[in-house]
Each structure stands twice: as structure tokens, then as C-alpha cells.
Protein backbone atom coordinates (compact mmCIF):
# COMPACT_ATOMS: atom_id res chain seq x y z
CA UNK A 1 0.28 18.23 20.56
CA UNK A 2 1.95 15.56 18.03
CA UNK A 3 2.75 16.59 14.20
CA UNK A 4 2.84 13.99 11.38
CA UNK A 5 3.64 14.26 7.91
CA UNK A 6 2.19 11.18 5.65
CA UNK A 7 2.86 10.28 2.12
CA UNK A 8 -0.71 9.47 0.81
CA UNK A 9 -0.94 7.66 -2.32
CA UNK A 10 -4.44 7.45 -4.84
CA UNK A 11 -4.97 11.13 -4.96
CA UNK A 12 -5.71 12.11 -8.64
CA UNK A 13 -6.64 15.95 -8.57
CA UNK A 14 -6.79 18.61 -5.96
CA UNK A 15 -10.74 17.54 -5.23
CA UNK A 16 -9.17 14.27 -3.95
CA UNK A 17 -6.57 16.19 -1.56
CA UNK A 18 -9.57 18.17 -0.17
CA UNK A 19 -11.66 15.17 0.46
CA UNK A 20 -8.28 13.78 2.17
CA UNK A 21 -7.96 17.23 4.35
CA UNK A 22 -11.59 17.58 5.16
CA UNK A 23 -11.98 13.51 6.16
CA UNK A 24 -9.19 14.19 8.66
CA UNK A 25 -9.63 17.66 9.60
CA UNK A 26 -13.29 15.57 10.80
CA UNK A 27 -11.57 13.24 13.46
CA UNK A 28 -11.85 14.24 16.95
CA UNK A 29 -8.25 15.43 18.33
CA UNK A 30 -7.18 16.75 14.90
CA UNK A 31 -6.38 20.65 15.30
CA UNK A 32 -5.53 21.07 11.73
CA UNK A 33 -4.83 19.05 8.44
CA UNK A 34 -3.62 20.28 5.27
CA UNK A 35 -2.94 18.34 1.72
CA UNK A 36 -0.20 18.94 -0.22
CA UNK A 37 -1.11 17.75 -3.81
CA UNK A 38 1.67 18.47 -5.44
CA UNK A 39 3.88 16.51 -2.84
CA UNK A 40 1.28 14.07 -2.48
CA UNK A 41 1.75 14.83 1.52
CA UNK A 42 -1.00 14.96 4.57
CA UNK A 43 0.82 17.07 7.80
CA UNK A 44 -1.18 16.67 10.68
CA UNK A 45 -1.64 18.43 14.14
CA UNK A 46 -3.53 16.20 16.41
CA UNK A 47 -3.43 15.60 20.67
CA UNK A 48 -2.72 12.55 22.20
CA UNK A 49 -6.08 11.10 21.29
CA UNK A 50 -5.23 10.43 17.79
CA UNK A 51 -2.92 7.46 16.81
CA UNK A 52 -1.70 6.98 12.73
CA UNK A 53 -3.91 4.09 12.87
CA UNK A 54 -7.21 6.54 13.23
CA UNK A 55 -5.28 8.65 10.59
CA UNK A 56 -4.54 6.20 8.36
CA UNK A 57 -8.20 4.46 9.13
CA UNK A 58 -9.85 7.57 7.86
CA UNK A 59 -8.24 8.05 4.45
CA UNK A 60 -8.43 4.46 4.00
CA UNK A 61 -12.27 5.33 4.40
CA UNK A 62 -11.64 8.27 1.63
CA UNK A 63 -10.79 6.27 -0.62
CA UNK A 64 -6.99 6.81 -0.11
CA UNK A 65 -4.11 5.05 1.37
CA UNK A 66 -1.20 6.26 3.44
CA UNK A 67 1.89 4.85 3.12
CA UNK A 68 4.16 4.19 5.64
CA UNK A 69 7.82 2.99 6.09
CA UNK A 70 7.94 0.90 8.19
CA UNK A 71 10.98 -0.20 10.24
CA UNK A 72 11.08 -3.27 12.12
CA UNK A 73 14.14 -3.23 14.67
CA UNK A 74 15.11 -5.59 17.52
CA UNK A 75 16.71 -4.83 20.91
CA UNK A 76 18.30 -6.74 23.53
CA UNK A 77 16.04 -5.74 26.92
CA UNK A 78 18.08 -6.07 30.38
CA UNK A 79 16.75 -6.37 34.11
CA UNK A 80 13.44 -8.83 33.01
CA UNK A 81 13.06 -11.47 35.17
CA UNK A 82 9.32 -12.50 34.76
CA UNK A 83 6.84 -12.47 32.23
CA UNK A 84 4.97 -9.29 33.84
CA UNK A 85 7.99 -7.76 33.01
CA UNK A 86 7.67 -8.35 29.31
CA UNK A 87 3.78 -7.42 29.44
CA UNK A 88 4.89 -4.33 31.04
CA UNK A 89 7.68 -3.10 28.56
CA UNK A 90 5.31 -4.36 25.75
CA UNK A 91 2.46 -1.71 27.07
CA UNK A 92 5.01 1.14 27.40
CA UNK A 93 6.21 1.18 24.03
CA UNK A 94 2.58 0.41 22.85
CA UNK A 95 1.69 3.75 23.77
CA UNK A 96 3.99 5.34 21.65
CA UNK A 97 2.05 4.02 18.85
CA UNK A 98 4.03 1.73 17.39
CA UNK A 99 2.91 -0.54 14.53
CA UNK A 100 3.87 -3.59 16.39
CA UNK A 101 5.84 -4.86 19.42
CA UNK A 102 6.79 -8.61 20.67
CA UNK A 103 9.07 -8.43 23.97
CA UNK A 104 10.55 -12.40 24.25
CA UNK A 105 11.65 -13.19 28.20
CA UNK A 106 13.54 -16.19 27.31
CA UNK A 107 15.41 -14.42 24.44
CA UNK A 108 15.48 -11.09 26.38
CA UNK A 109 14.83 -9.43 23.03
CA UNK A 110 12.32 -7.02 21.53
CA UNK A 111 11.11 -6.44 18.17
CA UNK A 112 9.53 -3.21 17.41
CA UNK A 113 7.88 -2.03 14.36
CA UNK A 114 7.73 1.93 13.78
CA UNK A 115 7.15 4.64 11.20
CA UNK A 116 10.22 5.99 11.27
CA UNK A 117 9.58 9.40 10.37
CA UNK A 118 7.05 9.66 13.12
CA UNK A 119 9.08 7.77 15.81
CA UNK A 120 12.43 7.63 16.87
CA UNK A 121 14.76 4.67 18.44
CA UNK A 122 15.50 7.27 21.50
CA UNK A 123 11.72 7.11 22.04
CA UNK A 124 11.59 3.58 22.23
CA UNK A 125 15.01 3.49 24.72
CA UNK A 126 13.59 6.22 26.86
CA UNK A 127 10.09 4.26 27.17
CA UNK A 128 11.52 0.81 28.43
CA UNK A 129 13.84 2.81 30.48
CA UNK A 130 10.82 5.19 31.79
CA UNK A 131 9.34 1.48 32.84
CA UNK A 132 12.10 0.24 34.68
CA UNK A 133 14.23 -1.68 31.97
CA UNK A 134 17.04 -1.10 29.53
CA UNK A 135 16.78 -1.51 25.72
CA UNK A 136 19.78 -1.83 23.45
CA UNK A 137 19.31 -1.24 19.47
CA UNK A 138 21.07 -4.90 17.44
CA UNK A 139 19.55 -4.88 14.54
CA UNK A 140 16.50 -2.98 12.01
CA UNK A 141 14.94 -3.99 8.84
CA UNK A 142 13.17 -1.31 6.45
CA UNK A 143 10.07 -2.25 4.89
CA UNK A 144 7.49 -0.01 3.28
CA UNK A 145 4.26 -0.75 4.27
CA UNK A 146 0.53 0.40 2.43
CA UNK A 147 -2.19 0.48 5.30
């Protein structure tokens, strides 16, 4: 079972947080949602079936908006040798949910893009190294981001 917290942004009185806790309290895999009003904050218990975008999808929907920092970081990726190898990094750490990834062969670089608070670089390392690969942190960029 995952836990997320989410800043959600629009919400003018507590009949708006409900309709934000009852629209994702609806989505299949979410065990329980609750609205903070006062913090303007969504925490979420979902399984493996749910992904921020289906979150994030949902309140959109509402009415609402989450907002999400967004961090875009790039690593240096050893022990590719073929572009398979790149497909098959990029589909590990595309199941961690990530906003985006772009694995480069020739450059032997990734860039990642992640909610930081729901993701963390260890997650990333562990998943190119759970495929067969290494990933080294260089560089990261914050950006906030308004889906």
C-alpha cells in the first residue's frame, strides 16, 4: 500500500475539500482519502493500481488541481551497451511512476522527472540497479509543476 500527501490548489470552502475527498475516495485502489482544508492537503492510501496521474486526473475532473514539485534530475547510467538496454532501464523506472524519463545510449545519461515528496533518488538507483545497470545522481533541477 503507497501513501501520498498532495498540495491541492482551487479549494474555496470545506464543500470543495469534500467534493476533493469523495472524487478520490471513488477511484478504484484508493483505501482512504482525507482533505485537509485548512492545509489545503489531499493524503492518500491507495495499492499499486493507482498512479498520481489517476490522482491528479480525478481532481482535475473536480474542478481542482494538484500541484506538484517537480524535480527533473540527470544520471550518468553504466553497463548499457545497446539500445534494449536503454528501453529496459526506461520501463523500470517508469513503473515507479515517474513524471517523465529519457535514458540516452550514446550519452549514457538519464533524465528523470519526479515528485519529490512522493519519490526518492534511492528509488530511482535501486530500480536501474534491480534491472541490471548502475545509475549515478550529476545533476537536478526543481520546478513546480500544476497538472
Amino acid at each position: 500500500m503507497a501513501k501520498g500527501t498532495y498540495a491541492i490548489e482551487g479549494m474555496v470552502c470545506t464543500s470543495c475539500a469534500q467534493t476533493v475527498e469523495k472524487t478520490v475516495s471513488n477511484l478504484d485502489g484508493v483505501k482512504k482519502a482525507s482533505v485537509n482544508y485548512a492545509t489545503e492537503q489531499l493524503s492518500v492510501d491507495y495499492d499499486e493500481s493507482v498512479t498520481i496521474e489517476d490522482i491528479a486526473t480525478a481532481v482535475d475532473d473536480a474542478g481542482y488541481s494538484v500541484v506538484r514539485d517537480i524535480t527533473d534530475r540527470v544520471f550518468d547510467i553504466e553497463g548499457m551497451v545497446c539500445a534494449s538496454c536503454a528501453q529496459t532501464i526506461e520501463k523500470a523506472v517508469s513503473k515507479l511512476g515517474v513524471d517523465s524519463v529519457n535514458v540516452n545510449l550514446a550519452s549514457e545519461k538519464m533524465n528523470v522527472g519526479f515528485d519529490q515528496s512522493q519519490l526518492r533518488i534511492s528509488d530511482i538507483t535501486t530500480a536501474v540497479s534491480d534491472a541490471g545497470y548502475s545509475a549515478k545522481l550529476v545533476s537536478d533541477t526543481v520546478k513546480k509543476r500544476y497538472d
